[in-house]
Protein backbone atom coordinates (compact mmCIF):
# COMPACT_ATOMS: atom_id res chain seq x y z
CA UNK A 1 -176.84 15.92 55.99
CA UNK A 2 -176.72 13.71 59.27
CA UNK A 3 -179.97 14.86 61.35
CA UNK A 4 -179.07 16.33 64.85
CA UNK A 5 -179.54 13.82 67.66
CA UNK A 6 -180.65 15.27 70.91
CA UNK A 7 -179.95 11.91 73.06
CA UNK A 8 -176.36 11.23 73.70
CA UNK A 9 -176.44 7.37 73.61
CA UNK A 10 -178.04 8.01 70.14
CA UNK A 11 -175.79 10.20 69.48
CA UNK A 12 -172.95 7.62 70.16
CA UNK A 13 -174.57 5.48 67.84
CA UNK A 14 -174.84 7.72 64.88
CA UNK A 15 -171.53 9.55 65.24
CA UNK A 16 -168.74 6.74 67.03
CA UNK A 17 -165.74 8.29 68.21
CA UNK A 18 -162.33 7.75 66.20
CA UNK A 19 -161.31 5.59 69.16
CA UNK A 20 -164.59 3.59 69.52
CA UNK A 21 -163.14 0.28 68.02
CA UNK A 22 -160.94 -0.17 71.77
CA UNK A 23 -164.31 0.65 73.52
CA UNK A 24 -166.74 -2.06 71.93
CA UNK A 25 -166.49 -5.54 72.27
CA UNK A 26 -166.67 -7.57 69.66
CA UNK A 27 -170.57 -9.40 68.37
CA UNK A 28 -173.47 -7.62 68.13
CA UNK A 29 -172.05 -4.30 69.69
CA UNK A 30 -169.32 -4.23 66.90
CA UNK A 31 -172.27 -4.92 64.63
CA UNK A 32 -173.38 -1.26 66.00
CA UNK A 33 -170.63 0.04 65.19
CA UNK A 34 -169.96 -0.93 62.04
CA UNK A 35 -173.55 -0.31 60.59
CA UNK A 36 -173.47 3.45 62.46
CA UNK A 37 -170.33 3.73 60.09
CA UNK A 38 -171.36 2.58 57.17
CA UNK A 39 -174.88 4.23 57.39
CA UNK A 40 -173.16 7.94 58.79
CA UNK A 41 -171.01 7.86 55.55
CA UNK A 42 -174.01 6.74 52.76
CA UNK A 43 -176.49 9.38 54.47
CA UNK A 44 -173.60 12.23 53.72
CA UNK A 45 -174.78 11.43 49.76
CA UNK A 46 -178.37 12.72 49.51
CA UNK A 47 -178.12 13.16 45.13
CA UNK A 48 -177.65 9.41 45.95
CA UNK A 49 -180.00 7.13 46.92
CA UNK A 50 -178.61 5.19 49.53
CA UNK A 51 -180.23 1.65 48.71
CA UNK A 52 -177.88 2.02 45.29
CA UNK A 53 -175.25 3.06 47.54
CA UNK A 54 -175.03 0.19 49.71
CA UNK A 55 -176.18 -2.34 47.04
CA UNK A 56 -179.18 -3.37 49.58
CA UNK A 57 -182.90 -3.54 48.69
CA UNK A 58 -185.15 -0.63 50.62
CA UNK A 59 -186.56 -4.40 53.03
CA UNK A 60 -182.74 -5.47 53.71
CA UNK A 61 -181.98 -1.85 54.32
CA UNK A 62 -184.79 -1.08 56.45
CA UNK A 63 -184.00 -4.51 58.81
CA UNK A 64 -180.57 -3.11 59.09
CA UNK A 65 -181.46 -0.29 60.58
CA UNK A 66 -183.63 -1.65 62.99
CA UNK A 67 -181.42 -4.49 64.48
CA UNK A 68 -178.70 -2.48 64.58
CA UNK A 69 -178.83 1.29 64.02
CA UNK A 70 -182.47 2.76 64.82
CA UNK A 71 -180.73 6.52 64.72
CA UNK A 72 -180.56 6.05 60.93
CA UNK A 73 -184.46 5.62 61.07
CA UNK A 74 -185.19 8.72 59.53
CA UNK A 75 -183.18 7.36 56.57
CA UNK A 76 -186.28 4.85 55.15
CA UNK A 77 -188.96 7.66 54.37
CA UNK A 78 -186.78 8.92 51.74
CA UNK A 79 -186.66 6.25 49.48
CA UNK A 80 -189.56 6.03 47.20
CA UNK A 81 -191.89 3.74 48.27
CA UNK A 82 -192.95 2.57 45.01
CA UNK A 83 -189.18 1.48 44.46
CA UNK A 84 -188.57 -1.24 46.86
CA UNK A 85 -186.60 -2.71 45.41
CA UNK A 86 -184.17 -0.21 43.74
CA UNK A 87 -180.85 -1.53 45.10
CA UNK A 88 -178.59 0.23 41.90
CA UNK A 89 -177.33 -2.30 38.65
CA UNK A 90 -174.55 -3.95 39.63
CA UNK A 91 -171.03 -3.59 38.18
CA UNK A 92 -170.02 -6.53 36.12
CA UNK A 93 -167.53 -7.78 38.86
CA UNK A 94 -170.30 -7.38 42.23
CA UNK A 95 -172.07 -10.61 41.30
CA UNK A 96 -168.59 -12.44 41.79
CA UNK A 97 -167.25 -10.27 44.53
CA UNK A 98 -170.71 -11.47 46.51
CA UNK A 99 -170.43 -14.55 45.85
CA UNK A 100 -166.76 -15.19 46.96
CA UNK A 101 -167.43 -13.10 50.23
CA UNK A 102 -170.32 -15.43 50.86
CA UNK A 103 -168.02 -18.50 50.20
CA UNK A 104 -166.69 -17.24 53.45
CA UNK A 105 -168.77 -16.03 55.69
CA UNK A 106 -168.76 -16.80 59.27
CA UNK A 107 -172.50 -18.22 60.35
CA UNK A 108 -174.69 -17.54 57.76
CA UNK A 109 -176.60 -14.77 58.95
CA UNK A 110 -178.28 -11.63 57.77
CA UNK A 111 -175.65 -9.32 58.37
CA UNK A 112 -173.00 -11.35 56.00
CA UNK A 113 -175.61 -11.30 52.75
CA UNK A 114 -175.67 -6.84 53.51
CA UNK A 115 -172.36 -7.06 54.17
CA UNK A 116 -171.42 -8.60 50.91
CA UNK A 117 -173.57 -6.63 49.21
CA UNK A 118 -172.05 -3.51 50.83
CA UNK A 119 -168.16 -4.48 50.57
CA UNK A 120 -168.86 -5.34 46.54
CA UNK A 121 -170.65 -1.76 45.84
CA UNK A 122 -168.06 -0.01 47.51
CA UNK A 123 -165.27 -1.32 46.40
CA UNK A 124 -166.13 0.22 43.54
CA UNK A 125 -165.17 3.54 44.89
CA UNK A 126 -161.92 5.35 44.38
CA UNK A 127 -160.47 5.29 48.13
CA UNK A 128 -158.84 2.72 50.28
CA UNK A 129 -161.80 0.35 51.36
CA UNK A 130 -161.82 0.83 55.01
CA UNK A 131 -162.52 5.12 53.96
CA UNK A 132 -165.42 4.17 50.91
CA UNK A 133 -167.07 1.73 53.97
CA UNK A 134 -167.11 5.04 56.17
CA UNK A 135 -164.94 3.28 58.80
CA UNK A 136 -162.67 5.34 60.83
CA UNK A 137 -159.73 3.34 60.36
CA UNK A 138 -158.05 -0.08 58.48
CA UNK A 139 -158.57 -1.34 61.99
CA UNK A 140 -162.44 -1.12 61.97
CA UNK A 141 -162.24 -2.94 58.36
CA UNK A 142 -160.15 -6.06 59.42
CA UNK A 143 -162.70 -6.14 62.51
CA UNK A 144 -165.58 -6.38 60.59
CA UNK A 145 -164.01 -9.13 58.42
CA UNK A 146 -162.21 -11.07 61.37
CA UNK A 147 -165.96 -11.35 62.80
CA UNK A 148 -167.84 -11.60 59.41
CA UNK A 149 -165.33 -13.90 57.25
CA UNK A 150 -162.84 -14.94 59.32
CA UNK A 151 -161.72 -17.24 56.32
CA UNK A 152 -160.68 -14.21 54.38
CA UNK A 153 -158.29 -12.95 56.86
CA UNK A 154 -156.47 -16.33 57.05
CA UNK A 155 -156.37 -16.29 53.32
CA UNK A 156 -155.10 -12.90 53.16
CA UNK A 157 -151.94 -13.97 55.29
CA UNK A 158 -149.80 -11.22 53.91
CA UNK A 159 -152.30 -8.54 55.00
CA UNK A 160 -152.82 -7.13 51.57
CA UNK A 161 -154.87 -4.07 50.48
CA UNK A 162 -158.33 -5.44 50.48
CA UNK A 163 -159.33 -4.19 47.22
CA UNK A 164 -156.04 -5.66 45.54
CA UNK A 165 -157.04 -8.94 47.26
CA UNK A 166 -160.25 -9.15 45.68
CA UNK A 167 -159.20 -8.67 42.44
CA UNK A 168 -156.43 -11.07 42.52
CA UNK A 169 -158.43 -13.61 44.21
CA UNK A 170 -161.72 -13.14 41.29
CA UNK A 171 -158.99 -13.12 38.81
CA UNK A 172 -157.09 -16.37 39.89
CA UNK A 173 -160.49 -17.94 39.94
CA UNK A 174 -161.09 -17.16 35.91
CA UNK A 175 -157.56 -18.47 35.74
CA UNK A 176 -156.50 -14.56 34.58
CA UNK A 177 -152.99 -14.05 35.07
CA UNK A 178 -152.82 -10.38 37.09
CA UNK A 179 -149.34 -9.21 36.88
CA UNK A 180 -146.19 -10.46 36.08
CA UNK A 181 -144.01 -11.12 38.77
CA UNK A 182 -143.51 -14.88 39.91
CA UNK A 183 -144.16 -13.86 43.68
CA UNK A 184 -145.14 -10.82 46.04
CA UNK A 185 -141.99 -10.38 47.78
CA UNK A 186 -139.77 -9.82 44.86
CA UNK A 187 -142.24 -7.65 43.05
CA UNK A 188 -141.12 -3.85 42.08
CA UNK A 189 -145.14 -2.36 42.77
CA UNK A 190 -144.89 -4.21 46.65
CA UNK A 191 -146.16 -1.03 48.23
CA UNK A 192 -148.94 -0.63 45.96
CA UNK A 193 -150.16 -3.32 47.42
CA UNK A 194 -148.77 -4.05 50.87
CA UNK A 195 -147.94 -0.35 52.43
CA UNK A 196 -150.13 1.43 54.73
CA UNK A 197 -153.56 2.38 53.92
CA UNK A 198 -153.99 5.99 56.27
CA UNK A 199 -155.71 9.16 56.17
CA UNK A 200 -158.92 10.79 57.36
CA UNK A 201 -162.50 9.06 57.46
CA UNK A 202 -163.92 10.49 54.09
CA UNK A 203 -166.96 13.42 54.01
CA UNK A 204 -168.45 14.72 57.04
CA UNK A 205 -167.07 11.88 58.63
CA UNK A 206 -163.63 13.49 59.48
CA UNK A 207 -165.20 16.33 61.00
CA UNK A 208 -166.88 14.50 63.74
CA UNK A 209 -164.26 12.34 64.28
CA UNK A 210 -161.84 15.68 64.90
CA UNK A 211 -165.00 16.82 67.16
CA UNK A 212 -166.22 19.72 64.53
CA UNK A 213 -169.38 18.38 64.10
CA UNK A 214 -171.44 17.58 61.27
């Protein structure tokens, strides 16, 4: 359950607005925003702990939070301290999901290793990306990736669903042939990969974002 926060610019950081993507400009402030996300939907999962959620060690975890989203403090006495280390066992495709986010990554910081670490654990899930990240939209998604791995986006001309991408793009690298048709356009499944990706902000999420509260 997401604590209550008493201060309203903490409050703003823990629980963004639906519309806070045209508010925040972009570097470290979309950073903020981003991690609040991310964090507000992994802390909605307590049976879970949220190291294995994320894919991030308790030390990567516990810098996150304090360059970029000290409300989520009360997160770190949670995890067991004699685990520091228990980030989850990877599925066998994280490894090479990592490592071809990495391939593009912006500047080499911090933020792109827990941010490949994060995208490759939850694309796992069963949702459209942008809803397993805890983002609010698609929008919030292709921000974090325009700043993050700018590389990707150009590569992704055709603005396909992230998670198809991925797979095609790990596939094509073990020279795996993924489906049939001899290009995108005159494929019959198009939409499965191409059409909209909408719908609520997953968990607890969607009720803050319709102002219910947590």
């Amino acid at each position: 359950m997401i604590a209550d926060v008493a201060d309203p610019a903490l409050a703003f950081s823990t629980h963004p607005p639906p519309d806070a993507l045209d508010r925040t400009a972009d570097g470290p402030a979309l950073d903020r925003l981003l991690f609040a996300r991310i964090l507000g939907l992994a802390a909605q999962h307590p049976g879970v702990s949220i190291t294995a959620s994320l894919g991030l060690t308790r030390g990567a975890l516990a810098e996150l939070i304090r360059r970029h989203a000290a409300g989520f403090a009360y997160l770190l006495p949670t995890l067991p301290a004699n685990l520091p280390d228990d980030n989850g066992e990877d599925a066998i495709e994280e490894e090479d999901l990592r490592a071809f986010l990495l391939d593009h990554r912006a500047a080499g910081t911090a933020e792109e290793e827990w941010l490949a670490a994060i995208v490759a654990r939850r694309t796992l899930g069963p949702n459209h990306l942008w809803q397993d990240m805890g983002f609010a939209n698609r929008r919030e998604l292709n921000a974090m990736f325009r700043r993050h791995f700018p590389s990707l986006v150009a590569l992704n001309s055709g603005d396909m669903k992230w998670k198809k991408f991925f797979y095609r793009q790990l596939c094509e690298r073990e020279g795996l042939m993924l489906c049939k048709s001899p290009n995108c356009e005159v494929c019959d499944d198009f939409a499965a990969c191409f059409s909209a990706e909408d719908g609520d902000p997953l968990s607890a999420l969607a009720r803050v974002a319709r102002g219910e509260g947590a």
